[in-house]
C-alpha atoms as a PDB file:
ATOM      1  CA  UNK A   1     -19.984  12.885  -0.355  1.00  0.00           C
ATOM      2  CA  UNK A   2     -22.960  14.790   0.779  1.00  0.00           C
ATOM      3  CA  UNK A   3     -25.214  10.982   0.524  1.00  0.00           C
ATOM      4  CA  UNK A   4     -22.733   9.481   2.807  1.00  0.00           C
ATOM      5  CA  UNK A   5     -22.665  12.333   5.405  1.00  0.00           C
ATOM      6  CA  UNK A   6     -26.464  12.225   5.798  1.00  0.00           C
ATOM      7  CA  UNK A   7     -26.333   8.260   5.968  1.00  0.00           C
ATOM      8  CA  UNK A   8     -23.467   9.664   9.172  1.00  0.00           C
ATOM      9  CA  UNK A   9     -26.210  12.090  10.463  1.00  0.00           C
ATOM     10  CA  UNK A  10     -28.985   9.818  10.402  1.00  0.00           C
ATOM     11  CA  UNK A  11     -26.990   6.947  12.101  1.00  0.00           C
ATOM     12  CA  UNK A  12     -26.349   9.177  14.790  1.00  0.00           C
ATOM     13  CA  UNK A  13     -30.217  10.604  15.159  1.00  0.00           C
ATOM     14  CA  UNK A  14     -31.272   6.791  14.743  1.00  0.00           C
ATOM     15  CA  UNK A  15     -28.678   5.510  18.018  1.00  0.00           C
ATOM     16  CA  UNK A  16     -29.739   9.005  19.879  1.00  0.00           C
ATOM     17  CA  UNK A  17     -33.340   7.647  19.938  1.00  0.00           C
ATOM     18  CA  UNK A  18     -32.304   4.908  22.025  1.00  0.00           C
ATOM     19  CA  UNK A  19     -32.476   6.855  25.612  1.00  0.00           C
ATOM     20  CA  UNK A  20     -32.977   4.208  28.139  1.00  0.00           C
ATOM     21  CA  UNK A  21     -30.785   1.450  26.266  1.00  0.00           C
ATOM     22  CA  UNK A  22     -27.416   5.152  26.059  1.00  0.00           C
ATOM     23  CA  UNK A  23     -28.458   5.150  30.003  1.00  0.00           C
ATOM     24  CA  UNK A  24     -28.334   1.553  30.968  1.00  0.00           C
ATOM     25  CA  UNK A  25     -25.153   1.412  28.696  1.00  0.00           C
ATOM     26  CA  UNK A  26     -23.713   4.368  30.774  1.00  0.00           C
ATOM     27  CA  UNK A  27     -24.580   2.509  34.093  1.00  0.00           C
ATOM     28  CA  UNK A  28     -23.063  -0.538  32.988  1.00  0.00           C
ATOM     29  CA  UNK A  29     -20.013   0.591  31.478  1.00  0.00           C
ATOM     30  CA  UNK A  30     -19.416   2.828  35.342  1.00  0.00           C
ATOM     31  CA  UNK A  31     -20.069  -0.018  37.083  1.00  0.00           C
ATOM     32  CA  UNK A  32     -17.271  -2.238  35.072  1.00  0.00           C
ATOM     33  CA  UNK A  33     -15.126   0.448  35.223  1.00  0.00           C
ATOM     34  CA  UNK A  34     -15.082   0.366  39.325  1.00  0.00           C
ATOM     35  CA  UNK A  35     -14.578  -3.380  38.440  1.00  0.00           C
ATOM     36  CA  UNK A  36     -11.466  -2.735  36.570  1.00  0.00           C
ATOM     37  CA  UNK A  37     -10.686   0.094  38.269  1.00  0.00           C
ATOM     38  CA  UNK A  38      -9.829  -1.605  41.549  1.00  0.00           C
ATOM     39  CA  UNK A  39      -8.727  -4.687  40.255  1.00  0.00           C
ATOM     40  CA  UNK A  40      -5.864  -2.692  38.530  1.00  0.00           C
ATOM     41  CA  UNK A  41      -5.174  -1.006  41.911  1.00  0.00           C
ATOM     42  CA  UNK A  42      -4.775  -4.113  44.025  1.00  0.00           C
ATOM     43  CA  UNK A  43      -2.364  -4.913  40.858  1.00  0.00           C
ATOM     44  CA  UNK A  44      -0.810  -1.853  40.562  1.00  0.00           C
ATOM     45  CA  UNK A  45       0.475  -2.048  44.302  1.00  0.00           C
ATOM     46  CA  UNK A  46       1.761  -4.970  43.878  1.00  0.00           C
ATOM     47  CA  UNK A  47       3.420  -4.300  40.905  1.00  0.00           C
ATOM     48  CA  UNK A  48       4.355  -0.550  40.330  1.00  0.00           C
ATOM     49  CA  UNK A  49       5.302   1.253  36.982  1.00  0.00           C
ATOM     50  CA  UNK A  50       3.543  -2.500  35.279  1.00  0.00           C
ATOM     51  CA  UNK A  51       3.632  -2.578  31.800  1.00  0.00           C
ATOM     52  CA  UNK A  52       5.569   0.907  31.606  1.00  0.00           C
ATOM     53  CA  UNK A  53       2.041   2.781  33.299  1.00  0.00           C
ATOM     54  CA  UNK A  54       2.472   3.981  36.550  1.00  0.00           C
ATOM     55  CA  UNK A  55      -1.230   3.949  38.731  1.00  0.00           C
ATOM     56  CA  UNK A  56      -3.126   7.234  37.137  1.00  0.00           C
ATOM     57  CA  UNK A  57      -2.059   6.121  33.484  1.00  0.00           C
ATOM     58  CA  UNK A  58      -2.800   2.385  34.545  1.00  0.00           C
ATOM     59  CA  UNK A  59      -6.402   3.675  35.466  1.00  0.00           C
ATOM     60  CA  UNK A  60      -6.728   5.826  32.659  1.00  0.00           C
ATOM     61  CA  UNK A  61      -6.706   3.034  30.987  1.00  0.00           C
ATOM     62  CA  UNK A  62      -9.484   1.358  32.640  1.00  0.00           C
ATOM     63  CA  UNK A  63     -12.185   4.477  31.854  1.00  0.00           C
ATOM     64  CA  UNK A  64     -10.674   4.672  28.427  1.00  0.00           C
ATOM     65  CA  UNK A  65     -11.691   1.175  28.108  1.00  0.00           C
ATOM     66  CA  UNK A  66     -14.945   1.765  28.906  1.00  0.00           C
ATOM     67  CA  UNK A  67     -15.521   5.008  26.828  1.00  0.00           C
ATOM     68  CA  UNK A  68     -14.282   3.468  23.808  1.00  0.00           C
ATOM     69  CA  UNK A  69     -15.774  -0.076  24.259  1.00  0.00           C
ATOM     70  CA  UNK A  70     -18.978   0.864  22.198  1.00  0.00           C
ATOM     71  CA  UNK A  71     -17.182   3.603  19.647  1.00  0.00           C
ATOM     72  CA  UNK A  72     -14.877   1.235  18.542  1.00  0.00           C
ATOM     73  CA  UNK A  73     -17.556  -1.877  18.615  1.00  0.00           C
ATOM     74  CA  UNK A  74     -14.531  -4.009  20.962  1.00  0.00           C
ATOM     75  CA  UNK A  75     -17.680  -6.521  21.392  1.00  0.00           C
ATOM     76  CA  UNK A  76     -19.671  -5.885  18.279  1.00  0.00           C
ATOM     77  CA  UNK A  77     -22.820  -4.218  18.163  1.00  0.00           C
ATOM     78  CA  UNK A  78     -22.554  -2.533  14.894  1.00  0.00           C
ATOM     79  CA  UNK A  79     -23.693  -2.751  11.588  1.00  0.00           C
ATOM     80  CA  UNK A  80     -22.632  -6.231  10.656  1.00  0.00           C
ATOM     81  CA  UNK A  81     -25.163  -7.767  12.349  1.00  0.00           C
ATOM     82  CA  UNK A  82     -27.906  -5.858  10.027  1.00  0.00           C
ATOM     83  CA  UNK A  83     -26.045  -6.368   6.910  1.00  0.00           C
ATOM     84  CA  UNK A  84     -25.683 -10.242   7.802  1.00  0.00           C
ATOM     85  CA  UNK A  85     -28.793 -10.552   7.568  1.00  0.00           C
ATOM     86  CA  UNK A  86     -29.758  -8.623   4.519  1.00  0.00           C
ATOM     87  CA  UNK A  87     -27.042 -11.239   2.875  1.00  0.00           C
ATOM     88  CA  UNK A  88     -28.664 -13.625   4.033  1.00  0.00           C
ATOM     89  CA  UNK A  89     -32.359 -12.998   3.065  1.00  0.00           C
ATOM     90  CA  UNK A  90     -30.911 -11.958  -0.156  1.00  0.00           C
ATOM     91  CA  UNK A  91     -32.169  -8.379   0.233  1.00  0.00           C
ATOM     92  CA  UNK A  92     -28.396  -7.154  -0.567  1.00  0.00           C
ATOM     93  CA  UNK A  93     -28.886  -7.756  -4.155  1.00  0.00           C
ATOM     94  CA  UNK A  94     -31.101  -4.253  -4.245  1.00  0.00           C
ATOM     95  CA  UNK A  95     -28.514  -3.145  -2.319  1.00  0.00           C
ATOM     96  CA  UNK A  96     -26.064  -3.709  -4.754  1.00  0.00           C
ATOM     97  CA  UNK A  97     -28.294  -2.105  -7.475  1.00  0.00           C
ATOM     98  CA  UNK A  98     -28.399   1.074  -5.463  1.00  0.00           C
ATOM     99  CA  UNK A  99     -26.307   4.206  -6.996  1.00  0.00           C
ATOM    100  CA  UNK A 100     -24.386   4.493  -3.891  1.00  0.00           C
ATOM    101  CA  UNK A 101     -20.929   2.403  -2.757  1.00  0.00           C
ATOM    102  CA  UNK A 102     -21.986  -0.745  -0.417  1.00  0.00           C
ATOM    103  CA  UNK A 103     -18.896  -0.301   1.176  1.00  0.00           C
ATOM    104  CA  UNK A 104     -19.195   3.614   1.884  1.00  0.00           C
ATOM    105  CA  UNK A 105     -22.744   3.640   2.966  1.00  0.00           C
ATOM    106  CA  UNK A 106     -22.096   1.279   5.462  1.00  0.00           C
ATOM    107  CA  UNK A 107     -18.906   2.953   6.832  1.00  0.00           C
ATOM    108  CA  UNK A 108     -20.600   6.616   6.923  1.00  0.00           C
ATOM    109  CA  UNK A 109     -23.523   4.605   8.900  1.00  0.00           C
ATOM    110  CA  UNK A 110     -20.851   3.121  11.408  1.00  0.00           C
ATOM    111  CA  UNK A 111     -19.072   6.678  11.548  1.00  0.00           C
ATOM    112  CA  UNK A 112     -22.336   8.014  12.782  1.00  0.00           C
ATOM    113  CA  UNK A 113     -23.051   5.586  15.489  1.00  0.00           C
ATOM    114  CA  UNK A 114     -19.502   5.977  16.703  1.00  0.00           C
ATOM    115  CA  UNK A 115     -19.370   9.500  17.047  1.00  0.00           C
ATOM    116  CA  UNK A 116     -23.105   8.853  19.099  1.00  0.00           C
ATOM    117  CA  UNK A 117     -21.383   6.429  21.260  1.00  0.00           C
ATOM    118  CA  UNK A 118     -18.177   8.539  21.822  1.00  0.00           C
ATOM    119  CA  UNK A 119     -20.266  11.629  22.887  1.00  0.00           C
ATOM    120  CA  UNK A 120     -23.615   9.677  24.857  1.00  0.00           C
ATOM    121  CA  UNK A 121     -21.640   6.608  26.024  1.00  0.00           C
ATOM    122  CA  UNK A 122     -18.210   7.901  26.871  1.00  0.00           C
ATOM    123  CA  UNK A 123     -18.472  11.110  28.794  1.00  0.00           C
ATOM    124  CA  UNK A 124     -19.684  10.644  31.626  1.00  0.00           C
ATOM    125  CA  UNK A 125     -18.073   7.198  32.472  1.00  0.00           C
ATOM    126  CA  UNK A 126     -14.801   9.343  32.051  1.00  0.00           C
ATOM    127  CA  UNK A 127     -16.119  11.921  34.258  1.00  0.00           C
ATOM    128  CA  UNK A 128     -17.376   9.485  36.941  1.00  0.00           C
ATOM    129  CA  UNK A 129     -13.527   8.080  36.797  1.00  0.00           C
ATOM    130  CA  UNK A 130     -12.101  11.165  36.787  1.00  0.00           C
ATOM    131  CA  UNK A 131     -13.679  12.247  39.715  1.00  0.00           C
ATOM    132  CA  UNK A 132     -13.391   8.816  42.089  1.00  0.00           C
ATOM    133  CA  UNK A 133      -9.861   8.477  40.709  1.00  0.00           C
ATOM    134  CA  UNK A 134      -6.990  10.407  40.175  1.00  0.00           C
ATOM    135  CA  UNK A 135      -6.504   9.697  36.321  1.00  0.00           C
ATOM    136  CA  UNK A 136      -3.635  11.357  33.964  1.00  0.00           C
ATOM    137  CA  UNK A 137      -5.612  13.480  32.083  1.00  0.00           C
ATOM    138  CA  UNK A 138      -3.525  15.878  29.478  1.00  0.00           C
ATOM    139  CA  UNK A 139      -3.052  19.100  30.103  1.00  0.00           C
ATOM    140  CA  UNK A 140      -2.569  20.572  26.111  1.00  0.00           C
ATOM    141  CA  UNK A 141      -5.760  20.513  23.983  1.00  0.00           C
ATOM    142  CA  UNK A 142      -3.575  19.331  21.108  1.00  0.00           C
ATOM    143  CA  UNK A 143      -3.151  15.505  22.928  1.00  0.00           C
ATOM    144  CA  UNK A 144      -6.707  15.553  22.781  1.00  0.00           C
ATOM    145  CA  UNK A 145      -6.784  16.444  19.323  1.00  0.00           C
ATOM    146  CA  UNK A 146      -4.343  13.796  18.378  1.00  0.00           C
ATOM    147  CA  UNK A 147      -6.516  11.455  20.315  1.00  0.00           C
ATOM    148  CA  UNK A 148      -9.444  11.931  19.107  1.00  0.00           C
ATOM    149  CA  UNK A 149      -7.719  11.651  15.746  1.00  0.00           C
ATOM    150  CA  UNK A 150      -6.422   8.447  16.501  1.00  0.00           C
ATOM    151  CA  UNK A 151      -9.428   7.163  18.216  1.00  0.00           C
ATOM    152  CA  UNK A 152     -11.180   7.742  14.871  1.00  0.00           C
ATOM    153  CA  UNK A 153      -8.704   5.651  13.039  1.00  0.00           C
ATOM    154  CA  UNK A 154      -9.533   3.096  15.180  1.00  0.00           C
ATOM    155  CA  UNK A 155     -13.444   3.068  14.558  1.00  0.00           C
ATOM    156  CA  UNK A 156     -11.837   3.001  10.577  1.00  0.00           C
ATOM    157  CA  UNK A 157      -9.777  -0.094  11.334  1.00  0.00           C
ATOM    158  CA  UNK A 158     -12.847  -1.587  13.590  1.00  0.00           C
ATOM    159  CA  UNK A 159     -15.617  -1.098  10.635  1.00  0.00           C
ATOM    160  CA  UNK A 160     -12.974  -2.727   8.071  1.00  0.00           C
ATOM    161  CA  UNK A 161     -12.391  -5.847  10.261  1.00  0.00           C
ATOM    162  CA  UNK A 162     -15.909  -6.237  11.149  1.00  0.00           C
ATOM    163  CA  UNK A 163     -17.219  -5.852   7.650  1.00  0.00           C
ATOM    164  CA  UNK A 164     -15.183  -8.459   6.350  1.00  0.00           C
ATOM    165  CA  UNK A 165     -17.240 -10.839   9.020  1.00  0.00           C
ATOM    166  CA  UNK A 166     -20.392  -9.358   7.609  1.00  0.00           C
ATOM    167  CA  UNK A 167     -19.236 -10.334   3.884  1.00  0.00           C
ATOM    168  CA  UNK A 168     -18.432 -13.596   4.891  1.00  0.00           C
ATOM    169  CA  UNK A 169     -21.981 -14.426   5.109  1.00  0.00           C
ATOM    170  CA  UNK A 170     -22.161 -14.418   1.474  1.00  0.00           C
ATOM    171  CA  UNK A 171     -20.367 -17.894   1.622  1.00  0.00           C
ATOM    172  CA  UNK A 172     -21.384 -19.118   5.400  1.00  0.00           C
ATOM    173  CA  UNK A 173     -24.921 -17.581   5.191  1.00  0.00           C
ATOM    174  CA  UNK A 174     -24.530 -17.583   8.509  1.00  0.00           C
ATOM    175  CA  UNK A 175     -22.147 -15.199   9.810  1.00  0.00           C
ATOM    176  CA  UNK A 176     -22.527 -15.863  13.707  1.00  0.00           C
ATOM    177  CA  UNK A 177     -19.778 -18.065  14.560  1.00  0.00           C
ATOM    178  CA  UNK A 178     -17.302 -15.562  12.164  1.00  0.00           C
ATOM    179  CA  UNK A 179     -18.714 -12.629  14.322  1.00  0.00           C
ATOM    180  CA  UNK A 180     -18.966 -14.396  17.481  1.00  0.00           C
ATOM    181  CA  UNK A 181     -14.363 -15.369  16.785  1.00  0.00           C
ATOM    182  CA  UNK A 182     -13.883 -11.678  15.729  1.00  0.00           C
ATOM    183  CA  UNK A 183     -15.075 -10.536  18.895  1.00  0.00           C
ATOM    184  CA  UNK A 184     -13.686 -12.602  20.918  1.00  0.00           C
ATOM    185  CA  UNK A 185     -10.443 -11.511  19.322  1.00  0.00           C
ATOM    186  CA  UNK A 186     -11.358  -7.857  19.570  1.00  0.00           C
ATOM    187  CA  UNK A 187     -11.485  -8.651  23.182  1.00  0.00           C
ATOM    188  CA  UNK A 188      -8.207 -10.036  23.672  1.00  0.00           C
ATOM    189  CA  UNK A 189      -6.210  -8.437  21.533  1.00  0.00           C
ATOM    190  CA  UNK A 190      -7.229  -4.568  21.478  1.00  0.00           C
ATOM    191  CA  UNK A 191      -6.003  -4.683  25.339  1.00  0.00           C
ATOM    192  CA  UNK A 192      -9.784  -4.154  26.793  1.00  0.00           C
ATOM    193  CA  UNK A 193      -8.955  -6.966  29.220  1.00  0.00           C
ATOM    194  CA  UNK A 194      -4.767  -5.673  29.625  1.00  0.00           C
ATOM    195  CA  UNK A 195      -3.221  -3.682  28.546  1.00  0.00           C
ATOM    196  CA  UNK A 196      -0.694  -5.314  25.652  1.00  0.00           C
ATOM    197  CA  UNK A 197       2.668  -3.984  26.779  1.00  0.00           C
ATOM    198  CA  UNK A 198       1.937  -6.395  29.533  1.00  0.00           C
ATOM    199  CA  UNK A 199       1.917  -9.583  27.293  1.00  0.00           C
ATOM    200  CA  UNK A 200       5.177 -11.701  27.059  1.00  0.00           C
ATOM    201  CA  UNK A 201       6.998 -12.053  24.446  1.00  0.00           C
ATOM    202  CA  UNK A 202       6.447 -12.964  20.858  1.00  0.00           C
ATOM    203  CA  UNK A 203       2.633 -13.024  22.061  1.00  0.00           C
ATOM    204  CA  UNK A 204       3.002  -9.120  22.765  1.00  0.00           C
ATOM    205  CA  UNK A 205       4.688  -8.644  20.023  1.00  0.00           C
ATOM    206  CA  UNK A 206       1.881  -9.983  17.780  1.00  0.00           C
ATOM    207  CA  UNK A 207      -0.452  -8.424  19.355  1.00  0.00           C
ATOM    208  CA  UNK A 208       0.755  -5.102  19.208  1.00  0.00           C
ATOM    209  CA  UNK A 209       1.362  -6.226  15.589  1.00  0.00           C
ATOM    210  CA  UNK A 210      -2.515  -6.907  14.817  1.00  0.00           C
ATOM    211  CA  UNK A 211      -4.622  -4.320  14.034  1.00  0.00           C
ATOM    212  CA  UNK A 212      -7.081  -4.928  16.948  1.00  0.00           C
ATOM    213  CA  UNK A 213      -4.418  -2.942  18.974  1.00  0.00           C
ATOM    214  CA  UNK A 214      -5.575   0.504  17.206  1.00  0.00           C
ATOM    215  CA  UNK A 215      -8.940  -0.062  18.717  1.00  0.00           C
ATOM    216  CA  UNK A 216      -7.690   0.630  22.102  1.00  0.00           C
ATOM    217  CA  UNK A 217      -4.127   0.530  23.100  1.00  0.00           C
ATOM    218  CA  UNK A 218      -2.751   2.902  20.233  1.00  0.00           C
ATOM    219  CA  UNK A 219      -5.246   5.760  20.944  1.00  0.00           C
ATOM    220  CA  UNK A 220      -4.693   5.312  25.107  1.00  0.00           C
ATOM    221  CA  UNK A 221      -1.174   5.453  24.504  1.00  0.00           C
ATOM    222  CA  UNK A 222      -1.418   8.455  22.482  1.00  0.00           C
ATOM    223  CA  UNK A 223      -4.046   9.676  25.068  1.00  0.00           C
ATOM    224  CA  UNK A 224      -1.173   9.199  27.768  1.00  0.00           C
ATOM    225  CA  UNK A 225       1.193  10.934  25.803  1.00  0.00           C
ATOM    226  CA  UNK A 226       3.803   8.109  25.230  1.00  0.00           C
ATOM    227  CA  UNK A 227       3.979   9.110  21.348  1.00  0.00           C
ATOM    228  CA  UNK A 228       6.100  12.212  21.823  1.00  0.00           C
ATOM    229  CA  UNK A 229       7.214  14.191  18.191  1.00  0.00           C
ATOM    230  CA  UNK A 230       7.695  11.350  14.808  1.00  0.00           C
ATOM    231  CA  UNK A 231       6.184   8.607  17.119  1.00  0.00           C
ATOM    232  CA  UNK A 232       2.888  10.084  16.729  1.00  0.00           C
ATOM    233  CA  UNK A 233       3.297  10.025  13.110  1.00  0.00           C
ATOM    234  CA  UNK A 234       4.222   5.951  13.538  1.00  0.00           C
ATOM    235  CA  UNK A 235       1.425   5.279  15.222  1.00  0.00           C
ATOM    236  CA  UNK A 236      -1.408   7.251  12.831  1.00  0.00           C
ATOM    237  CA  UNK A 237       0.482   5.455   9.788  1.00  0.00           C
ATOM    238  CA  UNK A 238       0.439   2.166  11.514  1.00  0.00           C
ATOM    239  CA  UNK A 239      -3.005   2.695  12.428  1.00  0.00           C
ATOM    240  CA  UNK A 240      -3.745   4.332   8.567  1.00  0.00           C
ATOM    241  CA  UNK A 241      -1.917   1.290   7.430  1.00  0.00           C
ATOM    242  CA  UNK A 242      -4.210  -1.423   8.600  1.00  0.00           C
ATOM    243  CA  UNK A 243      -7.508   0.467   7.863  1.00  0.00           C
ATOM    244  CA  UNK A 244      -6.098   0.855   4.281  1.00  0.00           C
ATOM    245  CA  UNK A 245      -5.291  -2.652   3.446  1.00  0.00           C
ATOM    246  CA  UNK A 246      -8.635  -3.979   5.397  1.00  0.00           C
ATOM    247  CA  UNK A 247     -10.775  -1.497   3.190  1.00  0.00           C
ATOM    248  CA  UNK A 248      -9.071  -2.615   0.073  1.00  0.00           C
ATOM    249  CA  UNK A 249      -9.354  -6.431   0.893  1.00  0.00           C
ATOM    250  CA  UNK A 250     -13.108  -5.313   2.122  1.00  0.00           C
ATOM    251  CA  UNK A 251     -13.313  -3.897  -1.189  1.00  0.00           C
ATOM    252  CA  UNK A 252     -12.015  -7.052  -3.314  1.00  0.00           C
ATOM    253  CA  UNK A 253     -14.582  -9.238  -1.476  1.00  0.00           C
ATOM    254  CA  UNK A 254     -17.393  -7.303  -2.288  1.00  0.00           C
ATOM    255  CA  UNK A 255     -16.044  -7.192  -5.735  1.00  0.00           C
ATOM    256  CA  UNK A 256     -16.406 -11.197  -5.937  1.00  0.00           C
ATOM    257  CA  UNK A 257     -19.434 -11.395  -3.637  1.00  0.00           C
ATOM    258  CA  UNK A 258     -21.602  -8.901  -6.230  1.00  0.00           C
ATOM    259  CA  UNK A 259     -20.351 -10.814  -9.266  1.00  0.00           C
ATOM    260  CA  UNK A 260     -21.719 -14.364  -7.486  1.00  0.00           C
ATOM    261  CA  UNK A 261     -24.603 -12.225  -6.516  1.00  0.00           C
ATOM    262  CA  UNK A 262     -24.752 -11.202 -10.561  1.00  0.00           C
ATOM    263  CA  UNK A 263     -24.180 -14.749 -11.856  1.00  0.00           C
ATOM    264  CA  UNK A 264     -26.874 -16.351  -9.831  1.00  0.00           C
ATOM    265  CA  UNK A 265     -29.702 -13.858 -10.409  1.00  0.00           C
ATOM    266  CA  UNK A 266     -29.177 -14.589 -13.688  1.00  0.00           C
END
């Protein structure tokens, strides 16, 4: 385990390097949070208590958005784009060879570029909110334990999904369209663009269903305290759930990709 938590370290060292890119991502992400932020006011007075969130939770929402639109890769970014590519030069044959789990090294990578983007890109958009808007921030430091535990489910259940797009490159060699579907999906259905108790219907249902919706709506909701006691424990399994059965199915395509990969190097 120690491999895989220097793999972590170094991911987060590597994204730290990036100064100007962290500050022009922290200017951008403030400025689409004033976006949001008064969009969902001129909705929010029109439609009070919308979606179960009354106007601090409904903003909340916005600058958790924007915190967590680069930890949990809601638009891509990560590592898939790199490992795409080494599929398809055919450098992840040596990568295969390598005494260390394709599959882990890539997730302890993605775990340390998350925790970079939680700390250098969602701070101080949070702050900026907090202070230009009265948010519902909690009061007990446990609800911010239990959401940053359930925030890092999410970047679990984000790395699964999008390294199943990476692997698919193994049979599309060209994994952009895959990618380019996935995030568009991310998008919609993790509730970056509403928030999914306001969907209709069978379509909310399914997309509280999918497991885009522990990206963002399961840790805001557990941010806003609307988990209270054995709910909390429903949403970590539902979120545990998902990242579970997305590793393993990660897991039995890499399995068939490295045999391919065996069969036609020899």
């Amino acid at each position: 385990m120690r491999l895989y938590a220097v793999v972590a370290a170094g991911q987060f060292r590597r994204y730290a390097t990036y100064r100007t890119a962290t500050a022009a991502g922290v200017f951008t992400n403030t400025v689409f949070g004033f976006i949001l932020a008064y969009t969902y006011v001129a909705l929010w007075d029109e439609r009070p208590q919308l979606g179960g969130y009354d106007m601090s939770q409904a903003l909340s929402y916005v600058w958790l958005g924007q915190a967590l639109l680069m930890t949990c890769s809601m638009m891509g970014g990560g590592f898939e784009d790199e490992l795409i590519e080494r599929i398809r030069t055919g450098d992840i044959a040596v990568d295969l060879y390598r005494p260390a789990d394709l599959q882990l090294w890539w997730l302890a990578g993605d775990l340390g570029r998350a925790a970079f983007h939680l700390l250098g890109r969602g701070i101080v958009p949070m702050l900026v909110g907090s202070l230009a808007f009265d948010l519902a921030m909690p009061s007990s430091p446990g609800v911010w334990v239990a959401f940053l535990v359930s925030v890092g489910l999410g970047v679990v259940v984000s790395f699964a999904i999008r390294y199943l797009v990476a692997l698919s490159a193994f049979w599309l060699l060209d994994g952009a369209g895959t990618a380019q579907m996935a995030w568009l999906a991310g998008m919609f259905f993790s509730g970056m663009l509403l928030p999914l108790t306001l969907f209709p219907g069978l379509l909310g249902d399914v997309a509280r269903a999918l497991p885009w919706s522990s990206l963002l709506q399961v840790p805001v909701d557990v941010f806003l305290g609307k988990y209270p006691g054995w709910e909390l424990v429903r949403a970590y399994a539902f979120q545990a759930g998902w990242a579970l059965a997305l590793l393993l199915v990660g897991r039995m395509v890499q399995s068939v990709a490295t045999r391919r990969v065996v069969v036609q190097g020899g």
